[in-house]
Each structure stands twice: as C-alpha cells, then as structure tokens.
C-alpha atoms as a PDB file:
ATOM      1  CA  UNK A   1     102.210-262.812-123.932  1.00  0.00           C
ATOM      2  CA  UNK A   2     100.574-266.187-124.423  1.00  0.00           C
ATOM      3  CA  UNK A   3      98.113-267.619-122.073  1.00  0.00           C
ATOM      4  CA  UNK A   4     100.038-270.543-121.956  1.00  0.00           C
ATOM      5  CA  UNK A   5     103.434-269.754-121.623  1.00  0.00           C
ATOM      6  CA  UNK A   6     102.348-267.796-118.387  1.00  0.00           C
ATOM      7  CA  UNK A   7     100.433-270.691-117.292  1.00  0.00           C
ATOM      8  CA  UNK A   8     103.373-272.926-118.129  1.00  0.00           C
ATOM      9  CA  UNK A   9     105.777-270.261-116.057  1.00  0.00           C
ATOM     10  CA  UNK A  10     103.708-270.301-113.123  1.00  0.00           C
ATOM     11  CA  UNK A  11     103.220-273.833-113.017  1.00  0.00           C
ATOM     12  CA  UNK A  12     106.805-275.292-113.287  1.00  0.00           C
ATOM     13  CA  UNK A  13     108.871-272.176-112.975  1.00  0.00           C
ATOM     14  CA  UNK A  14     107.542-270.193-109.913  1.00  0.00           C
ATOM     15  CA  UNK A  15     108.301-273.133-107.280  1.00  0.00           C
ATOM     16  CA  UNK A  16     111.944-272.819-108.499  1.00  0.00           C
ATOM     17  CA  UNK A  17     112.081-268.840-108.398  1.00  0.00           C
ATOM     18  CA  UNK A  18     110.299-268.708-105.008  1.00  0.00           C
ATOM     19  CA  UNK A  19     113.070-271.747-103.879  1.00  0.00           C
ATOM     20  CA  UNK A  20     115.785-269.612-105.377  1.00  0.00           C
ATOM     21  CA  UNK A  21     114.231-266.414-103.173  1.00  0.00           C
ATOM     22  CA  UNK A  22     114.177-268.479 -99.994  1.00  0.00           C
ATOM     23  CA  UNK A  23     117.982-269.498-100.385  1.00  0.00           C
ATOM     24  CA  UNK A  24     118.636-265.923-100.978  1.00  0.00           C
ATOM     25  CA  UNK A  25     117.107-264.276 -98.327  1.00  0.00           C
ATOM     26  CA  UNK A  26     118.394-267.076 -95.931  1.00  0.00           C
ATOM     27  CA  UNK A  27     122.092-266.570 -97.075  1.00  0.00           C
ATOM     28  CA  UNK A  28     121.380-262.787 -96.231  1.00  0.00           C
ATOM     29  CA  UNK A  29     120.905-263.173 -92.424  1.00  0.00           C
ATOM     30  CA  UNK A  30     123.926-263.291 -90.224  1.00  0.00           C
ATOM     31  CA  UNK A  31     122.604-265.698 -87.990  1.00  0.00           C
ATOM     32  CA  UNK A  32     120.532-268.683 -88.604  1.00  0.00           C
ATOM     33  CA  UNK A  33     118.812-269.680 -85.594  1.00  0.00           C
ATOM     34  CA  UNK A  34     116.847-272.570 -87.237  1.00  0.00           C
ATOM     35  CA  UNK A  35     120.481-273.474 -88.826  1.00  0.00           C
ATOM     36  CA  UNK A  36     121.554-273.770 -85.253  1.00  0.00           C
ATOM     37  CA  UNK A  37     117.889-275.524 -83.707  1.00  0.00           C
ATOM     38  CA  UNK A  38     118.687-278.290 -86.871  1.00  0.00           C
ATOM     39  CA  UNK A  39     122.028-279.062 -85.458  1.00  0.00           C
ATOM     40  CA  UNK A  40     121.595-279.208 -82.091  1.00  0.00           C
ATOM     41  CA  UNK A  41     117.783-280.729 -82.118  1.00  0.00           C
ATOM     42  CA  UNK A  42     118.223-283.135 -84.710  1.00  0.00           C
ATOM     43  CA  UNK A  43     121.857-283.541 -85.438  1.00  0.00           C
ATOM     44  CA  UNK A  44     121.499-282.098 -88.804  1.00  0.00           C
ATOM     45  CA  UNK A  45     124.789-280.342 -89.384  1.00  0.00           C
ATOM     46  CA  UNK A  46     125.780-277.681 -91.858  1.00  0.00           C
ATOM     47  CA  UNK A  47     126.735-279.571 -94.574  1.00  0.00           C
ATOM     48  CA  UNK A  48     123.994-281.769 -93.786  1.00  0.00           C
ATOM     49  CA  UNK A  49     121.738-279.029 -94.265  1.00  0.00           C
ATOM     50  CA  UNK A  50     123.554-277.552 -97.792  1.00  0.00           C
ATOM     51  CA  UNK A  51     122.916-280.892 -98.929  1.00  0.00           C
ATOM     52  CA  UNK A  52     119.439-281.368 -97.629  1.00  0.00           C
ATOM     53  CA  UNK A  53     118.230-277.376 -99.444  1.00  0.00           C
ATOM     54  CA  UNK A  54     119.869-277.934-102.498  1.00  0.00           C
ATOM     55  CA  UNK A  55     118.148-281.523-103.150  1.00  0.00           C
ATOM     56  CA  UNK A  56     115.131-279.685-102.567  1.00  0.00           C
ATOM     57  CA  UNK A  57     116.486-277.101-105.253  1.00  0.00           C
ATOM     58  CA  UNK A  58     117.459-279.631-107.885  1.00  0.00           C
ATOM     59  CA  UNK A  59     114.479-281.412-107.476  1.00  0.00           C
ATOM     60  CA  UNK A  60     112.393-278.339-108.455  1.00  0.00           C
ATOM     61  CA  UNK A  61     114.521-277.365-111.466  1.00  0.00           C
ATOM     62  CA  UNK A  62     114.184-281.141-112.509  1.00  0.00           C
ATOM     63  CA  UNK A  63     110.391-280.977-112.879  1.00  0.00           C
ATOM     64  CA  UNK A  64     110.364-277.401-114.309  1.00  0.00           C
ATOM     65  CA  UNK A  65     112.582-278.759-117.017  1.00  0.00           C
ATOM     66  CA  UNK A  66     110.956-282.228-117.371  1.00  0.00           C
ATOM     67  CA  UNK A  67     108.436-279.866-119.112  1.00  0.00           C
ATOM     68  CA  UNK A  68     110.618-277.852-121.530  1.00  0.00           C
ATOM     69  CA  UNK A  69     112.845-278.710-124.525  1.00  0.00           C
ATOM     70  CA  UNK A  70     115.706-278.272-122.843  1.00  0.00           C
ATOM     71  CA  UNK A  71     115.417-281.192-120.024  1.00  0.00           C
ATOM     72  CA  UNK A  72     118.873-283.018-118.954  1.00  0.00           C
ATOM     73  CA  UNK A  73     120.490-284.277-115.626  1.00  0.00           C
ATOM     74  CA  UNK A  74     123.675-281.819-116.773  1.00  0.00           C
ATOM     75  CA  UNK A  75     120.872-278.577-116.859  1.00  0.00           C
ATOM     76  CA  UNK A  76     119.332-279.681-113.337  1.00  0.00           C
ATOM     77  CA  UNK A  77     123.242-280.452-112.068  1.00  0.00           C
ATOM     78  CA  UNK A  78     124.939-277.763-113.215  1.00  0.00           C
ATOM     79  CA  UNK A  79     122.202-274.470-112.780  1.00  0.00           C
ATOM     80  CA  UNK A  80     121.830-276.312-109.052  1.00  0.00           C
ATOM     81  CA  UNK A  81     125.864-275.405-108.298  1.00  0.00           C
ATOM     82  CA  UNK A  82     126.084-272.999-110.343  1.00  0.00           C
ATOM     83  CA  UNK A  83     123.386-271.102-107.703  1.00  0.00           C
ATOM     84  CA  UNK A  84     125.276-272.763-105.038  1.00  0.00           C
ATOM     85  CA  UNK A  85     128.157-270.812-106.040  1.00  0.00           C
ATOM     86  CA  UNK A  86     126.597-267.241-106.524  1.00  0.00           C
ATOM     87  CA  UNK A  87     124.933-268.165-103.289  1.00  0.00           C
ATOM     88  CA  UNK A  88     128.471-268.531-101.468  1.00  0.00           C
ATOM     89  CA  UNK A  89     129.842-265.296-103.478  1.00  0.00           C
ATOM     90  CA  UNK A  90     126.671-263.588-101.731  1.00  0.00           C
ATOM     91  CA  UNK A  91     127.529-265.058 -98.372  1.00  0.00           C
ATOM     92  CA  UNK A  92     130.969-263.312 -98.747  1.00  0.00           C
ATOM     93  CA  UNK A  93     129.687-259.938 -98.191  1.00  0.00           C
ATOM     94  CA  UNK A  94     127.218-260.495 -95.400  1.00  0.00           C
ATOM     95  CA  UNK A  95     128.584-259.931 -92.033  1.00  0.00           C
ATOM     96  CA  UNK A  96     128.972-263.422 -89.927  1.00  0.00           C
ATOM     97  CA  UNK A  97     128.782-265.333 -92.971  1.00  0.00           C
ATOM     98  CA  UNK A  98     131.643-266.703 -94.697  1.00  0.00           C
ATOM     99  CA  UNK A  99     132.376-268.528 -98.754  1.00  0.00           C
ATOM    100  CA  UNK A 100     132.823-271.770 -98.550  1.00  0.00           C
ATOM    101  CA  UNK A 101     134.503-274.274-101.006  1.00  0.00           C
ATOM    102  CA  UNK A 102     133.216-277.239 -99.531  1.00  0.00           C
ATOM    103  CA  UNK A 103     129.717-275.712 -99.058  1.00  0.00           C
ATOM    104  CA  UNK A 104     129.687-275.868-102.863  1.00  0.00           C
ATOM    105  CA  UNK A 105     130.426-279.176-102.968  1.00  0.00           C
ATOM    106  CA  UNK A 106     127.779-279.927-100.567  1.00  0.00           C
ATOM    107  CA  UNK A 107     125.300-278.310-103.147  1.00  0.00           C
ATOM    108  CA  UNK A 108     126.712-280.480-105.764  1.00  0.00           C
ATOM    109  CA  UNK A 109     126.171-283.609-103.790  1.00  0.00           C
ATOM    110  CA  UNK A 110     122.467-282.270-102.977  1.00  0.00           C
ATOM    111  CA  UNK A 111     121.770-281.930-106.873  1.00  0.00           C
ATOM    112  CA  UNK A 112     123.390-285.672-107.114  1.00  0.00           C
ATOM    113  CA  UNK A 113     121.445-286.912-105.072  1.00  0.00           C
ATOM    114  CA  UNK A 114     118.087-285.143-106.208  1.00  0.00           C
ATOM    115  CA  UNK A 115     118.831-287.142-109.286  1.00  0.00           C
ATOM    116  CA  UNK A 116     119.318-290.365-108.044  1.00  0.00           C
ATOM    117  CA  UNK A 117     115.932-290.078-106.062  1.00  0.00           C
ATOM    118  CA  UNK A 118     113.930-289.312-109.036  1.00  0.00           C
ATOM    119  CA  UNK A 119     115.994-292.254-110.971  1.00  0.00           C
ATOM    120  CA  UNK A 120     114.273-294.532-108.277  1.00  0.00           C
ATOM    121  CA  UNK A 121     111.353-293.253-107.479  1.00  0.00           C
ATOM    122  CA  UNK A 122     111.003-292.852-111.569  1.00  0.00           C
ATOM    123  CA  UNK A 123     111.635-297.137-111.647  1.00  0.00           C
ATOM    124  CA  UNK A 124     109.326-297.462-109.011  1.00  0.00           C
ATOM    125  CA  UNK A 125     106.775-295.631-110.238  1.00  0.00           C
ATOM    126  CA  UNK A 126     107.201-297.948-113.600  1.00  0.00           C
ATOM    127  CA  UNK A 127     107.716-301.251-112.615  1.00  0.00           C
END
C-alpha cells in the first residue's frame, strides 16, 4: 500500500470512521443518560441533539472530501443521511430505542447546516 494513501486515510478519513463508531455505539445503548443530562441541563432536546451530532458528522466528511477527487456538498449531504438512516434502521432493533422519520430529517438539517457554516466561515476566512 502506498505511504501516502495511508497517510492521506489517517489524516482525513479516520476522524470520520471514529465519528461514524461513536454514533454507532451510542445508537446501541438503550438509555442515554447524557441524552437525558443535555435536555434537562441545558435544554438541548432530542432533535436538538440529532441535529447538533450530525453537523459534527457532515463537517468531518466535508474536510475528508475537500481532499479527494470526489468533493461536493451532494457527497457530504447525502453519505451524512444516508448514515442517519442506517443509524435509525439500527435503532430499530435495540431494545428502548425506536426509528424515527423525523430523526432523519433532523440529520438532514444537521448536514445543511454543516454546509452553510463552512460557506461562512469559508467567506470569512477570504475576505
């Protein structure tokens, strides 16, 4: 394997696979006390929070693929929902947890809005 192409994997590529771990493993658990110290502490509800995780998702996939061939707000949109939805499919079959329509939504809104943060920040940053 090239030298590069590993360096290149673990540079822009692990942050998203480790992301895409955490989101798993927190989807497995039946209860999610920090899910329930968000809301009640800081008023951060569910879909709040679904919105909130998958910015932080899209924004990861964003700079990985800033740094391939194959960089477009469609690819950082529609790999951020599509995980959203094979994250709710998961949630299905772990006890306590339910799928959720609108939770997918919510991930769509959080990959929206990863977008239009880097749009500004990206004008910022140039102006």
């Amino acid at each position: 394997m090239n030298k590069s192409f590993l360096k290149y994997q673990l540079k822009y590529w692990l942050p998203v696979y480790l992301y895409l771990i955490l989101i798993f493993y927190l989807s497995s658990q039946s209860i999610l006390p920090a899910s329930a110290i968000a809301a009640e502490r800081f008023y951060i509800k569910p879909y709040l929070q679904h919105i909130l995780i998958y910015t932080g998702l899209a924004l990861t996939i964003s700079r990985a693929s800033n740094y391939s061939k194959n960089s477009s707000s469609f690819l950082v949109v529609f790999s951020t929902t599509l995980y959203g939805l094979t994250d709710e499919i998961h949630q299905y079959f772990v006890p306590g947890r339910t799928f959720e329509f609108l939770d997918i939504g919510m991930d769509f809104l959080g990959a929206i809005l990863a977008l239009i943060v880097l749009n500004l920040y990206n004008r910022i940053k140039h102006n």
